[in-house]
PDB file of N, CA and C in Angstrom:
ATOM      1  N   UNK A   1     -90.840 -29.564  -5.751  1.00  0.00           N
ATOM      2  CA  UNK A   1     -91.756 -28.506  -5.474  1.00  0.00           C
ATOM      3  C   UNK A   1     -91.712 -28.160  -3.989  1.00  0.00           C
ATOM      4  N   UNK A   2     -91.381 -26.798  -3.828  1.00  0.00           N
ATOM      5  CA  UNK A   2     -91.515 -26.575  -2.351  1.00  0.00           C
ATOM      6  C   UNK A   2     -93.130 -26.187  -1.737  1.00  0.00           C
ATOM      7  N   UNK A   3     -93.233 -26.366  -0.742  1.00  0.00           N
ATOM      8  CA  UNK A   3     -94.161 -26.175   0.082  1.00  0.00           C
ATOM      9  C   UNK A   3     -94.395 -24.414   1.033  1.00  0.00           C
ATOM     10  N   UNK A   4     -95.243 -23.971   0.502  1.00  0.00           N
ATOM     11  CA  UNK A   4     -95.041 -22.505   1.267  1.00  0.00           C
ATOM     12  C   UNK A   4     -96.436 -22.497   2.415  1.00  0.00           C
ATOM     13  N   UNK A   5     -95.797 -21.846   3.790  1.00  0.00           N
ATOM     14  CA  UNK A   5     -96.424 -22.085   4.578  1.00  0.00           C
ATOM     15  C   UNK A   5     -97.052 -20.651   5.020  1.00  0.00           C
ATOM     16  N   UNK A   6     -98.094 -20.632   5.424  1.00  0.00           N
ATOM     17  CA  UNK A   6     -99.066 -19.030   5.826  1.00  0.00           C
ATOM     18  C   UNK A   6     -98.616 -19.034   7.306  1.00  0.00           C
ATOM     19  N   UNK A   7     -97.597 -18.853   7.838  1.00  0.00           N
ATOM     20  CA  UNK A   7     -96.893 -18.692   9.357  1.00  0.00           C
ATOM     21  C   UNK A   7     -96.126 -17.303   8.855  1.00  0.00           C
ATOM     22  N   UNK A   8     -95.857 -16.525  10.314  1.00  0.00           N
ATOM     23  CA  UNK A   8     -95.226 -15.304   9.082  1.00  0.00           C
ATOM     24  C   UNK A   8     -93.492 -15.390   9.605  1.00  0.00           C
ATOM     25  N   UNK A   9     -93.171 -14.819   8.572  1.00  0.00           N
ATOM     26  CA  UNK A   9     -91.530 -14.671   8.357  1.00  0.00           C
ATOM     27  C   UNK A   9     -91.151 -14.477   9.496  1.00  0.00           C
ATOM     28  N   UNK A  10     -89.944 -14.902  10.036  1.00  0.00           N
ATOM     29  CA  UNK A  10     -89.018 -14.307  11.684  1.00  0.00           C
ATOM     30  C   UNK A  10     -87.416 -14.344  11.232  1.00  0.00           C
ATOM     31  N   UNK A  11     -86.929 -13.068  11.665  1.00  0.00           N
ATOM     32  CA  UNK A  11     -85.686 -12.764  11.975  1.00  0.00           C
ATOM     33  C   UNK A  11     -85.177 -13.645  12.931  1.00  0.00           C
ATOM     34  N   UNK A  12     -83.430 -13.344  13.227  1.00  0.00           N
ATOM     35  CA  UNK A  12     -82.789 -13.395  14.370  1.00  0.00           C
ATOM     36  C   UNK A  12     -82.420 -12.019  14.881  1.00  0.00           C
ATOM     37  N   UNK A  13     -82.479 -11.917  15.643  1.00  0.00           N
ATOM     38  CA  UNK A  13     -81.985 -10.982  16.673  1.00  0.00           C
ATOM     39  C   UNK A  13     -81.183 -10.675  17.088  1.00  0.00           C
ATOM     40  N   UNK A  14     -80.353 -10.010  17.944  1.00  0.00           N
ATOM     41  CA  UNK A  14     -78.714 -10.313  18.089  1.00  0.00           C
ATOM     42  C   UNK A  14     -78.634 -10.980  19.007  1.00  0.00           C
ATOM     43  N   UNK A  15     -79.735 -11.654  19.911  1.00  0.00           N
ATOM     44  CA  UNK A  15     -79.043 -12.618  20.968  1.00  0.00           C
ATOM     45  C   UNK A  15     -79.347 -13.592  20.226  1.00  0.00           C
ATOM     46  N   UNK A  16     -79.550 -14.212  19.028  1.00  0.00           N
ATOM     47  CA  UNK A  16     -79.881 -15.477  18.665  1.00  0.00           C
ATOM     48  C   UNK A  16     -81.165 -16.034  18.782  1.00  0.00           C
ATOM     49  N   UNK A  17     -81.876 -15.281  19.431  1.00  0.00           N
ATOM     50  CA  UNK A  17     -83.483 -15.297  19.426  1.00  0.00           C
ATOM     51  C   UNK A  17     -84.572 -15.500  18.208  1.00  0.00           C
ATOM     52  N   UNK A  18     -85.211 -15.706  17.699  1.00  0.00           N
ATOM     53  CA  UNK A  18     -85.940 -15.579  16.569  1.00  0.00           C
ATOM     54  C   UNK A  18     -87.091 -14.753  16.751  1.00  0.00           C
ATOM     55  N   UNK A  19     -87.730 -13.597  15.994  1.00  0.00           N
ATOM     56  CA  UNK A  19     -88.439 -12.934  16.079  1.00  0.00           C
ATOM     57  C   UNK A  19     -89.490 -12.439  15.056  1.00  0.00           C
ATOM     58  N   UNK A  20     -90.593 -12.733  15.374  1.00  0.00           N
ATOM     59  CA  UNK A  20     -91.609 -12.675  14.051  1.00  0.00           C
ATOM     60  C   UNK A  20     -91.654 -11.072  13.954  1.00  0.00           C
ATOM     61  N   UNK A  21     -92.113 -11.019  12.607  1.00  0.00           N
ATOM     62  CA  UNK A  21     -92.104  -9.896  11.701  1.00  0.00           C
ATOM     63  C   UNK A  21     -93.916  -9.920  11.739  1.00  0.00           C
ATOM     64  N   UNK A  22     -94.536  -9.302  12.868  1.00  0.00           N
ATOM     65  CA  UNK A  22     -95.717  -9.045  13.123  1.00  0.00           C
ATOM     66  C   UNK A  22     -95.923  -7.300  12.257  1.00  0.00           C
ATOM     67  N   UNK A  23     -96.741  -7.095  11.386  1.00  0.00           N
ATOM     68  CA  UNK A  23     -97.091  -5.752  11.162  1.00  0.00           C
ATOM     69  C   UNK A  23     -98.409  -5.407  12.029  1.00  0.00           C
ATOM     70  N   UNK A  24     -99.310  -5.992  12.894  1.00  0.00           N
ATOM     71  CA  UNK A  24     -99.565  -5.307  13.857  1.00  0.00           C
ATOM     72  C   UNK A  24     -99.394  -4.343  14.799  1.00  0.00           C
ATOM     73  N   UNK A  25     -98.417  -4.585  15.514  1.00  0.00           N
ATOM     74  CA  UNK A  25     -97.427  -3.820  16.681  1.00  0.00           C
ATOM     75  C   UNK A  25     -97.347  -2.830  16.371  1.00  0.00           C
ATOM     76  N   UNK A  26     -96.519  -2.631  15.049  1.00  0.00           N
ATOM     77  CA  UNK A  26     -96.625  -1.088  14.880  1.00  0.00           C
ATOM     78  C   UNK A  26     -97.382  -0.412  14.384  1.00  0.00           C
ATOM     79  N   UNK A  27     -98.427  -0.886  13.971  1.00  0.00           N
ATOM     80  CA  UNK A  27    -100.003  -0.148  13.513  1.00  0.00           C
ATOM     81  C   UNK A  27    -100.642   0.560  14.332  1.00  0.00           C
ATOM     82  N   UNK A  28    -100.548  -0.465  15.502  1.00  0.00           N
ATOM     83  CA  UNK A  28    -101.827  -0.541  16.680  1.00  0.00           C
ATOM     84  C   UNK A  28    -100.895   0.712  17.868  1.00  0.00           C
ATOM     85  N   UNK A  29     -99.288   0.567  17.813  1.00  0.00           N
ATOM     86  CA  UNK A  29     -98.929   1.717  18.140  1.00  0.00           C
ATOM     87  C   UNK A  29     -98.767   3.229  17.386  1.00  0.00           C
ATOM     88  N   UNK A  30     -99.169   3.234  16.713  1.00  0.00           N
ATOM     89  CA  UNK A  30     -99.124   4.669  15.643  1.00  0.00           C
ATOM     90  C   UNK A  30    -100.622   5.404  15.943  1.00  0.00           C
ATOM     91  N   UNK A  31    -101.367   4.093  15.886  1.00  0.00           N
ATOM     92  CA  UNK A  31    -102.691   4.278  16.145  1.00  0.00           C
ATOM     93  C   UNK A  31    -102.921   4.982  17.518  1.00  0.00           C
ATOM     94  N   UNK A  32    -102.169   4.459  18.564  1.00  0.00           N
ATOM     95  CA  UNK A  32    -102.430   4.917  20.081  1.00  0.00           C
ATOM     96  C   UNK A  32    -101.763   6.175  19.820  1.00  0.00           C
ATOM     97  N   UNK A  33    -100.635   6.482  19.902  1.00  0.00           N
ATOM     98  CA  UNK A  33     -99.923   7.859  19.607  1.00  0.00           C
ATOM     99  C   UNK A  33    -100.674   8.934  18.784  1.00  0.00           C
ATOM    100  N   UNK A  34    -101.497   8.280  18.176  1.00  0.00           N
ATOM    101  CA  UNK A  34    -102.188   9.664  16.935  1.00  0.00           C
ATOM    102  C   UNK A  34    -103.758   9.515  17.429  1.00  0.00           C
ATOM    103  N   UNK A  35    -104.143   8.953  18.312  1.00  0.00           N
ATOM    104  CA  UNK A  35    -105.337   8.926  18.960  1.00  0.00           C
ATOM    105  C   UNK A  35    -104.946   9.929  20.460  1.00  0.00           C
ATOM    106  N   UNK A  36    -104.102   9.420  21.005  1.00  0.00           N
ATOM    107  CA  UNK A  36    -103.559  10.843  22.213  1.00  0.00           C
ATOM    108  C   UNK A  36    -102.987  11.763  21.406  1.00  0.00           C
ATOM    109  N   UNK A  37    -102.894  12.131  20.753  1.00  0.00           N
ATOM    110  CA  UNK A  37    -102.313  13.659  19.833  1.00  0.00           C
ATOM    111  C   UNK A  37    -103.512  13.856  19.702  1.00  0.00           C
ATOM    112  N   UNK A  38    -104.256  13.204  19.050  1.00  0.00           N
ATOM    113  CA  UNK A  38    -105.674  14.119  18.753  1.00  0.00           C
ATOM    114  C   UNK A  38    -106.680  14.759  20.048  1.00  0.00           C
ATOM    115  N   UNK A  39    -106.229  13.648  21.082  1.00  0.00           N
ATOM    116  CA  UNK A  39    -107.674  13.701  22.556  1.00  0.00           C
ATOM    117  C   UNK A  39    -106.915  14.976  22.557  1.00  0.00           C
ATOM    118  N   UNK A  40    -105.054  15.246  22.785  1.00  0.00           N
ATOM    119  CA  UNK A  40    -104.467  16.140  23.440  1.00  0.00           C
ATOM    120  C   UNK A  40    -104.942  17.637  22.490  1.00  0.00           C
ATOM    121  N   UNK A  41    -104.841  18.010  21.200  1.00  0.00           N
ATOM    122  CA  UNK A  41    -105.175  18.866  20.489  1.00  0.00           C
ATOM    123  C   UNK A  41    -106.921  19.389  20.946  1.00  0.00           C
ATOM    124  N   UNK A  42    -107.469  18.272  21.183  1.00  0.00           N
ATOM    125  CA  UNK A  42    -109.105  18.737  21.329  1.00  0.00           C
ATOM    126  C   UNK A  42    -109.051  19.385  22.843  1.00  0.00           C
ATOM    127  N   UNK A  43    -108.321  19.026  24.270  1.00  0.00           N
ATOM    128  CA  UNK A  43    -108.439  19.429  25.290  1.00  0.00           C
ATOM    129  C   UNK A  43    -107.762  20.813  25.035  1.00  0.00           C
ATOM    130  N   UNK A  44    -107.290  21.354  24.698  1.00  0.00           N
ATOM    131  CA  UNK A  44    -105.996  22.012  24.573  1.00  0.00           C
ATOM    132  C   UNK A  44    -106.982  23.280  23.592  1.00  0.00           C
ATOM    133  N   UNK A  45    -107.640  22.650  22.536  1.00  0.00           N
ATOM    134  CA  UNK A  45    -108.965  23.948  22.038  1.00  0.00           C
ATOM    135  C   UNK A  45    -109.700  24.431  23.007  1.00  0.00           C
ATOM    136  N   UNK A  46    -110.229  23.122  23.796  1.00  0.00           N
ATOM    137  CA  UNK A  46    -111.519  23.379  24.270  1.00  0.00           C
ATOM    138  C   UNK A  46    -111.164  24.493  25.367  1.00  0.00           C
ATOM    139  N   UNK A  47    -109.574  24.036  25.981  1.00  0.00           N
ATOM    140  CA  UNK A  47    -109.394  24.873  27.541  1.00  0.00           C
ATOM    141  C   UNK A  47    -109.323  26.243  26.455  1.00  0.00           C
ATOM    142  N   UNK A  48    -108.292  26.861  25.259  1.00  0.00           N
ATOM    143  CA  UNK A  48    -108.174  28.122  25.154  1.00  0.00           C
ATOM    144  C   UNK A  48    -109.505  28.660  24.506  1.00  0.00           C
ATOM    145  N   UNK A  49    -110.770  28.138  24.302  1.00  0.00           N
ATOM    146  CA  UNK A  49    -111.561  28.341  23.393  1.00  0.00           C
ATOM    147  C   UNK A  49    -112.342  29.357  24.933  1.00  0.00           C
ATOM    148  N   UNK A  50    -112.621  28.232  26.225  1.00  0.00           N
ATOM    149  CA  UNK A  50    -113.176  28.542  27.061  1.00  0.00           C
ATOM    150  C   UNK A  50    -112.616  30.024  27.754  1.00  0.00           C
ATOM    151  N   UNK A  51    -110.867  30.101  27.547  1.00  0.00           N
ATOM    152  CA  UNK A  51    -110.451  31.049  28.254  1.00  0.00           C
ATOM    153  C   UNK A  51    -110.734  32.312  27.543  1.00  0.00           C
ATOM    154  N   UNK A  52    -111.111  32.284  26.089  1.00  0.00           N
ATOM    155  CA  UNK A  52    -111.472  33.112  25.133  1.00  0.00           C
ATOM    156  C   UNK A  52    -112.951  34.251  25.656  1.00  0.00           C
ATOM    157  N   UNK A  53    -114.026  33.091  25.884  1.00  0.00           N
ATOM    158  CA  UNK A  53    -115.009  33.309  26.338  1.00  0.00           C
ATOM    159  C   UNK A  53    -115.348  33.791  27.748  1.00  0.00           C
ATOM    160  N   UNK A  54    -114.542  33.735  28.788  1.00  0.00           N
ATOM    161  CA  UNK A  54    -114.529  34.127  29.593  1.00  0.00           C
ATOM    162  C   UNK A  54    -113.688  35.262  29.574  1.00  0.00           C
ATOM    163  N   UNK A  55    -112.538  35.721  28.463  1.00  0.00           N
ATOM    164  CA  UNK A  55    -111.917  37.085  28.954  1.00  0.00           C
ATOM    165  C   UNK A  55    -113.471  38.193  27.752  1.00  0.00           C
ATOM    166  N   UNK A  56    -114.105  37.237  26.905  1.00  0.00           N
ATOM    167  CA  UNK A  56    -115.088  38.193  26.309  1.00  0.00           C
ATOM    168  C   UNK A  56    -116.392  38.531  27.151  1.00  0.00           C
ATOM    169  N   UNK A  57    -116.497  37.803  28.016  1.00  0.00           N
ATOM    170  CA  UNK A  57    -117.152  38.045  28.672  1.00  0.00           C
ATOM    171  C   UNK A  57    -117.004  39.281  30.326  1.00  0.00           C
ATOM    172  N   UNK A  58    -115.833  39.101  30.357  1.00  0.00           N
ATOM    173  CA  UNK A  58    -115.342  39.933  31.545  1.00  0.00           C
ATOM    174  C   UNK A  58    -115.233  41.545  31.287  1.00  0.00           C
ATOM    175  N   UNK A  59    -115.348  41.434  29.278  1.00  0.00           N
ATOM    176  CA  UNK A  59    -115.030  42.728  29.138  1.00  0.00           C
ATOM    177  C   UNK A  59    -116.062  43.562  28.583  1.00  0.00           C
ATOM    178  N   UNK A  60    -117.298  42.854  28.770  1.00  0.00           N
ATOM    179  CA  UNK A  60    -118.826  43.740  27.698  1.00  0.00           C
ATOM    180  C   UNK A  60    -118.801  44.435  28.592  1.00  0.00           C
ATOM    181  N   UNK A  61    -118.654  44.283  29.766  1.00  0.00           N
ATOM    182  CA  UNK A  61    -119.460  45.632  30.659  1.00  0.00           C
ATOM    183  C   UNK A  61    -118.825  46.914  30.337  1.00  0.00           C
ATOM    184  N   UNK A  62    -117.339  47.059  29.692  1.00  0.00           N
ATOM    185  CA  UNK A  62    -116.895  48.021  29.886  1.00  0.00           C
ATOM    186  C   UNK A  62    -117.013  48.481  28.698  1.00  0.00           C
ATOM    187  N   UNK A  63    -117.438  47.654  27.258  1.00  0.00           N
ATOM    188  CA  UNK A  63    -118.052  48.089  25.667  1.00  0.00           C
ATOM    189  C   UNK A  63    -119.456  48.897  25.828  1.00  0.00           C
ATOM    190  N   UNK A  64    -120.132  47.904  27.014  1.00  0.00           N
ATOM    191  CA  UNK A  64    -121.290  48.770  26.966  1.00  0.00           C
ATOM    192  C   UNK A  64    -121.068  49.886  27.529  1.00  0.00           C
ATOM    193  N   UNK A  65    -120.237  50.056  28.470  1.00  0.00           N
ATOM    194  CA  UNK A  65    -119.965  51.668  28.815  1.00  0.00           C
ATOM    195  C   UNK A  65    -119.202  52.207  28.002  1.00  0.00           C
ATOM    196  N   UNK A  66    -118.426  51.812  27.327  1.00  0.00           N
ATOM    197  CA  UNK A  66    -118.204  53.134  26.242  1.00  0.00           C
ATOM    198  C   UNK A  66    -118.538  53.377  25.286  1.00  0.00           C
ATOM    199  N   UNK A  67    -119.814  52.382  24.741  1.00  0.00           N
ATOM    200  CA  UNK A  67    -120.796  52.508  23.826  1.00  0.00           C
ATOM    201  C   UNK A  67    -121.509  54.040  24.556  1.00  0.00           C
ATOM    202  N   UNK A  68    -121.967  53.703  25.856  1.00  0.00           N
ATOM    203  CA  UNK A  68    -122.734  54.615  26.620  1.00  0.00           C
ATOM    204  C   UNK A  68    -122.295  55.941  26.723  1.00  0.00           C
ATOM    205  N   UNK A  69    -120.864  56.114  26.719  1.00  0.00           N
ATOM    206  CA  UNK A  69    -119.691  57.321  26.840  1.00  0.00           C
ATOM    207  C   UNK A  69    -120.155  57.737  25.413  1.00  0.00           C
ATOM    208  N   UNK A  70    -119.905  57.007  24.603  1.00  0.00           N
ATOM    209  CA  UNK A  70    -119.593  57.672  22.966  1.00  0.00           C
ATOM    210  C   UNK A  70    -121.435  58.720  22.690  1.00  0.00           C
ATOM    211  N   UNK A  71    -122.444  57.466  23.131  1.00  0.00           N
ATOM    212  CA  UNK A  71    -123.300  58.304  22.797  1.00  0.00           C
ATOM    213  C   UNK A  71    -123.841  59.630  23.401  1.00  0.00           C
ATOM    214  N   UNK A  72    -123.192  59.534  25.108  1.00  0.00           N
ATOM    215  CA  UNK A  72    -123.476  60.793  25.452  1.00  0.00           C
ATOM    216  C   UNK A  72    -122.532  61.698  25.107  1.00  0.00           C
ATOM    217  N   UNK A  73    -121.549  61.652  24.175  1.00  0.00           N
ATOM    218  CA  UNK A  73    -120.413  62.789  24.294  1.00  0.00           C
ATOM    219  C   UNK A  73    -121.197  63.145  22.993  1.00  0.00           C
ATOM    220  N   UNK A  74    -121.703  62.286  21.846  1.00  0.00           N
ATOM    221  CA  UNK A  74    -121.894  62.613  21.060  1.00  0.00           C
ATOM    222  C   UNK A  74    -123.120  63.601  21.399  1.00  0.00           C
ATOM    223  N   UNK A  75    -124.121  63.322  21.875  1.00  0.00           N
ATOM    224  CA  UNK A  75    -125.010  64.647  22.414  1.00  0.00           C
ATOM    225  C   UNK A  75    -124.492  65.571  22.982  1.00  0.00           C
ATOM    226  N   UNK A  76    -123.830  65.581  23.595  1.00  0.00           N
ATOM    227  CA  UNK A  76    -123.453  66.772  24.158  1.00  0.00           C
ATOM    228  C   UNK A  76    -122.706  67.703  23.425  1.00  0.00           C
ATOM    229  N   UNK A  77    -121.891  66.937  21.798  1.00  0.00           N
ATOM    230  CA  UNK A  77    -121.406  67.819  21.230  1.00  0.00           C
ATOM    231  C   UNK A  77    -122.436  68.382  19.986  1.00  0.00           C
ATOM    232  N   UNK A  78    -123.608  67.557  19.819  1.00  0.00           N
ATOM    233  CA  UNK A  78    -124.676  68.243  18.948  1.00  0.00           C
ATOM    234  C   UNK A  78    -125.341  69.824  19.754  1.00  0.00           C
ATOM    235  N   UNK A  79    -125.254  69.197  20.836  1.00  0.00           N
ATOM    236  CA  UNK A  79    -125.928  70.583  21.645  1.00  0.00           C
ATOM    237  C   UNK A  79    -124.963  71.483  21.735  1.00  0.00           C
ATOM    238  N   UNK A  80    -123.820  71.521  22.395  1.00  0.00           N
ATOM    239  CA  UNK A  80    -122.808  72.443  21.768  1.00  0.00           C
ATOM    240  C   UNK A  80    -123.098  73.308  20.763  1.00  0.00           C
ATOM    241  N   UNK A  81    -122.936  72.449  19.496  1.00  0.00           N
ATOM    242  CA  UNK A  81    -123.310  73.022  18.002  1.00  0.00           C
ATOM    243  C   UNK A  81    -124.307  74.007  18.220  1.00  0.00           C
ATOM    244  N   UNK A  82    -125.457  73.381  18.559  1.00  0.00           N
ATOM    245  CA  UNK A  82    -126.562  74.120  18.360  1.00  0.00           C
ATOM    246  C   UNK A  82    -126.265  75.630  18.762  1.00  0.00           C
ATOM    247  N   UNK A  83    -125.740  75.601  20.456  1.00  0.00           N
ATOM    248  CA  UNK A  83    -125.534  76.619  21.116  1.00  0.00           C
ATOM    249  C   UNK A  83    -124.834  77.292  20.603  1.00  0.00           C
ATOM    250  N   UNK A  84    -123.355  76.987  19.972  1.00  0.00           N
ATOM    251  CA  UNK A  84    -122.559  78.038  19.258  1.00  0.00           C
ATOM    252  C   UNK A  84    -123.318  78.935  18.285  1.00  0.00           C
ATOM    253  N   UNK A  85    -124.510  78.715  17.445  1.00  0.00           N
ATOM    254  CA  UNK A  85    -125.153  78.972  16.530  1.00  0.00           C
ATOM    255  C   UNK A  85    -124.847  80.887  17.483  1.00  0.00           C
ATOM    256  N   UNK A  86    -125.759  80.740  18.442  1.00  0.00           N
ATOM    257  CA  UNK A  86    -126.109  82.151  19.325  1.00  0.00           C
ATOM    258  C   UNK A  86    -124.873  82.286  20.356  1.00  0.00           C
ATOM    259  N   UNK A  87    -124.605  81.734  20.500  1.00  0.00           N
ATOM    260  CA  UNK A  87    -123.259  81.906  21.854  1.00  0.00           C
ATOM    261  C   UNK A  87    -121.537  81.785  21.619  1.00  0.00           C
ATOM    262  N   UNK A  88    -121.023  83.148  21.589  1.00  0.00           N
ATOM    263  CA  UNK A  88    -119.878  83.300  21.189  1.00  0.00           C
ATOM    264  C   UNK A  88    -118.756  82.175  22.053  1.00  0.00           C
ATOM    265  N   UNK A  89    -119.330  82.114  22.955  1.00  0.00           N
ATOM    266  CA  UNK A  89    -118.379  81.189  24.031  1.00  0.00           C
ATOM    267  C   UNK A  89    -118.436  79.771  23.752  1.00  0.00           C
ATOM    268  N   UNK A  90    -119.380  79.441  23.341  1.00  0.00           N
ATOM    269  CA  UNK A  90    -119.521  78.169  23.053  1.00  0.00           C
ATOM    270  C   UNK A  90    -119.157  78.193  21.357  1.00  0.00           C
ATOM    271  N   UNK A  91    -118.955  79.182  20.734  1.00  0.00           N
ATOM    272  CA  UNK A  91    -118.330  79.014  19.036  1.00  0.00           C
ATOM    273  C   UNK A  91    -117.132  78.681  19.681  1.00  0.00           C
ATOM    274  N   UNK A  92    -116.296  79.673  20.764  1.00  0.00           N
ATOM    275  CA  UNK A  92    -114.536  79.666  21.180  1.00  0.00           C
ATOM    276  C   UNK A  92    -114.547  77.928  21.325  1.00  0.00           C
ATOM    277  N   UNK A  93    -115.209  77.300  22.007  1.00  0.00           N
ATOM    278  CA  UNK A  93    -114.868  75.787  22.397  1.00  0.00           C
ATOM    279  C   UNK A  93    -115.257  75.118  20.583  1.00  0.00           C
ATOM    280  N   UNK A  94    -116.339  75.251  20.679  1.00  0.00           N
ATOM    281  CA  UNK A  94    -116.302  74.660  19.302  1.00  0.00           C
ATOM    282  C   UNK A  94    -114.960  74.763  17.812  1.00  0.00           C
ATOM    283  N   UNK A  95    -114.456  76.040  17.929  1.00  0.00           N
ATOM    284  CA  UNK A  95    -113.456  76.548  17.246  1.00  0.00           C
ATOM    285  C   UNK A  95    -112.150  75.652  17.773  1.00  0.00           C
ATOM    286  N   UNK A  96    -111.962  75.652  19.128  1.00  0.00           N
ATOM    287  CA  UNK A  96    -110.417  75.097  19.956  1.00  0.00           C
ATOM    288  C   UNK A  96    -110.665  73.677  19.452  1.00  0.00           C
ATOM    289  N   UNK A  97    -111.838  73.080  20.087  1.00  0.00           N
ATOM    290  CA  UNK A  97    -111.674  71.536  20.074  1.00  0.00           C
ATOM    291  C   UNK A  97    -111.834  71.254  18.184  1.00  0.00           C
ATOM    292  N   UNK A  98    -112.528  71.847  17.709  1.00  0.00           N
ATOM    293  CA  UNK A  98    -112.645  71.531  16.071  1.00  0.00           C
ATOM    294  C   UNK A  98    -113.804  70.471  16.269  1.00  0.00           C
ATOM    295  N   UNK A  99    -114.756  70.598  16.378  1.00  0.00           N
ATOM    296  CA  UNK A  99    -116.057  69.782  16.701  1.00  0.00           C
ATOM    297  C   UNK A  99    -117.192  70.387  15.909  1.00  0.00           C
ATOM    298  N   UNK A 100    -117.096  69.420  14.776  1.00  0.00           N
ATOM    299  CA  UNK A 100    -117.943  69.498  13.546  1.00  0.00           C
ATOM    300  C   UNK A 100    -118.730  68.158  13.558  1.00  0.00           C
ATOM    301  N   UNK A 101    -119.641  68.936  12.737  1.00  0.00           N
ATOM    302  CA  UNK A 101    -120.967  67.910  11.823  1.00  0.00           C
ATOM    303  C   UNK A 101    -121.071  67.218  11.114  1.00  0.00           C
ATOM    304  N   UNK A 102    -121.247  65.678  10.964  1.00  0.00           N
ATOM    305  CA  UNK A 102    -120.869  65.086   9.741  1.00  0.00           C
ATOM    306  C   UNK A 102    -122.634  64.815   9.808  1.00  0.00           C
ATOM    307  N   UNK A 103    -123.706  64.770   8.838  1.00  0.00           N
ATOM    308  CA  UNK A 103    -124.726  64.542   8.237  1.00  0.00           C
ATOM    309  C   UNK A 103    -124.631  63.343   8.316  1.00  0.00           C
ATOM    310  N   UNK A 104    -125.264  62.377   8.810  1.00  0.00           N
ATOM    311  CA  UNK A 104    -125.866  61.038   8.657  1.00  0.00           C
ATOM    312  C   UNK A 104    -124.839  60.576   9.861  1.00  0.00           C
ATOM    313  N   UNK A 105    -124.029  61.070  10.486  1.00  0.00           N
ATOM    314  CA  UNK A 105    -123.680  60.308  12.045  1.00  0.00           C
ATOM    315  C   UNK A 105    -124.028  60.824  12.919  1.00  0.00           C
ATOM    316  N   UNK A 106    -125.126  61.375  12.724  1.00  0.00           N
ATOM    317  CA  UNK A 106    -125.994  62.140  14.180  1.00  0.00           C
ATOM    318  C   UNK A 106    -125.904  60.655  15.419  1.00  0.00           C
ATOM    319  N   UNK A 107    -125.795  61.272  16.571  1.00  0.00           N
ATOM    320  CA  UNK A 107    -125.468  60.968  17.399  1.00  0.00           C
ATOM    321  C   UNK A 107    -127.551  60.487  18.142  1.00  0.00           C
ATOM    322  N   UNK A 108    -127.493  58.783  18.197  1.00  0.00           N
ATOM    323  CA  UNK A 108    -128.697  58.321  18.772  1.00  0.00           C
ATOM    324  C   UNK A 108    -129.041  59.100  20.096  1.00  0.00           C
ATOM    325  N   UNK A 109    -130.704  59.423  19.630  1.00  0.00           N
ATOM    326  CA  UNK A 109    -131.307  59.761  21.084  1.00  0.00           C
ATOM    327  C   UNK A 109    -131.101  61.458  21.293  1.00  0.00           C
ATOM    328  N   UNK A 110    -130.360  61.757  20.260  1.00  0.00           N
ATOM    329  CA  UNK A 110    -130.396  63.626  20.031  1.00  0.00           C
ATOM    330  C   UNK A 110    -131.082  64.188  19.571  1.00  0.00           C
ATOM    331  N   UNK A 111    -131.629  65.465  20.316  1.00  0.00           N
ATOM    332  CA  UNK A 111    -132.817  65.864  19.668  1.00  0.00           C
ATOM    333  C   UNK A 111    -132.712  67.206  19.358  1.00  0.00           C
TER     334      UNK A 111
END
């Protein structure tokens, strides 16, 4: 009857060395490698997430101004309208540019 011992298995090596067959080592390195892949993936969101927010931010001022553009052009072309009603000169612009009425996109703040 042989005797089996709980020591773990070892190779030779090519210098004649003997070398245990540890499955640690390479656990605990897979582990480090996929723990810096992950830190590296999270820095790497966080910087383009931030650069995101700062180019959205650099650019409201110029939404709110052409929010501001749209609504005054849009008055100015309701009044137009109106005026063409009586004023042949102002039908000629209304006629060139083609600046019509659509019902329910009245233009905020027109009166």
């Amino acid at each position: 009857m042989s005797t089996e011992t709980s020591e773990p298995k070892s190779i030779t090596n090519a210098g004649g060395n003997q070398a245990l067959l540890n499955p640690f080592l390479p656990l605990a390195l897979f582990g480090c490698s996929f723990l810096m892949f992950l830190s590296w993936q999270v820095t790497r969101i966080t910087r383009e997430r931030d650069t995101l927010q700062t180019a959205i931010s650099q650019r409201e001022p110029a939404v709110v101004q052409a929010e501001d553009s749209k609504m005054r052009l849009e008055k100015l072309a309701m009044e137009l309208l109106e005026v063409a009603k009586t004023n042949s000169e102002a039908r000629k612009i209304v006629a060139k540019y083609n600046i019509q009425y659509t019902p329910g996109k009245k233009a905020e703040n027109a009166q």
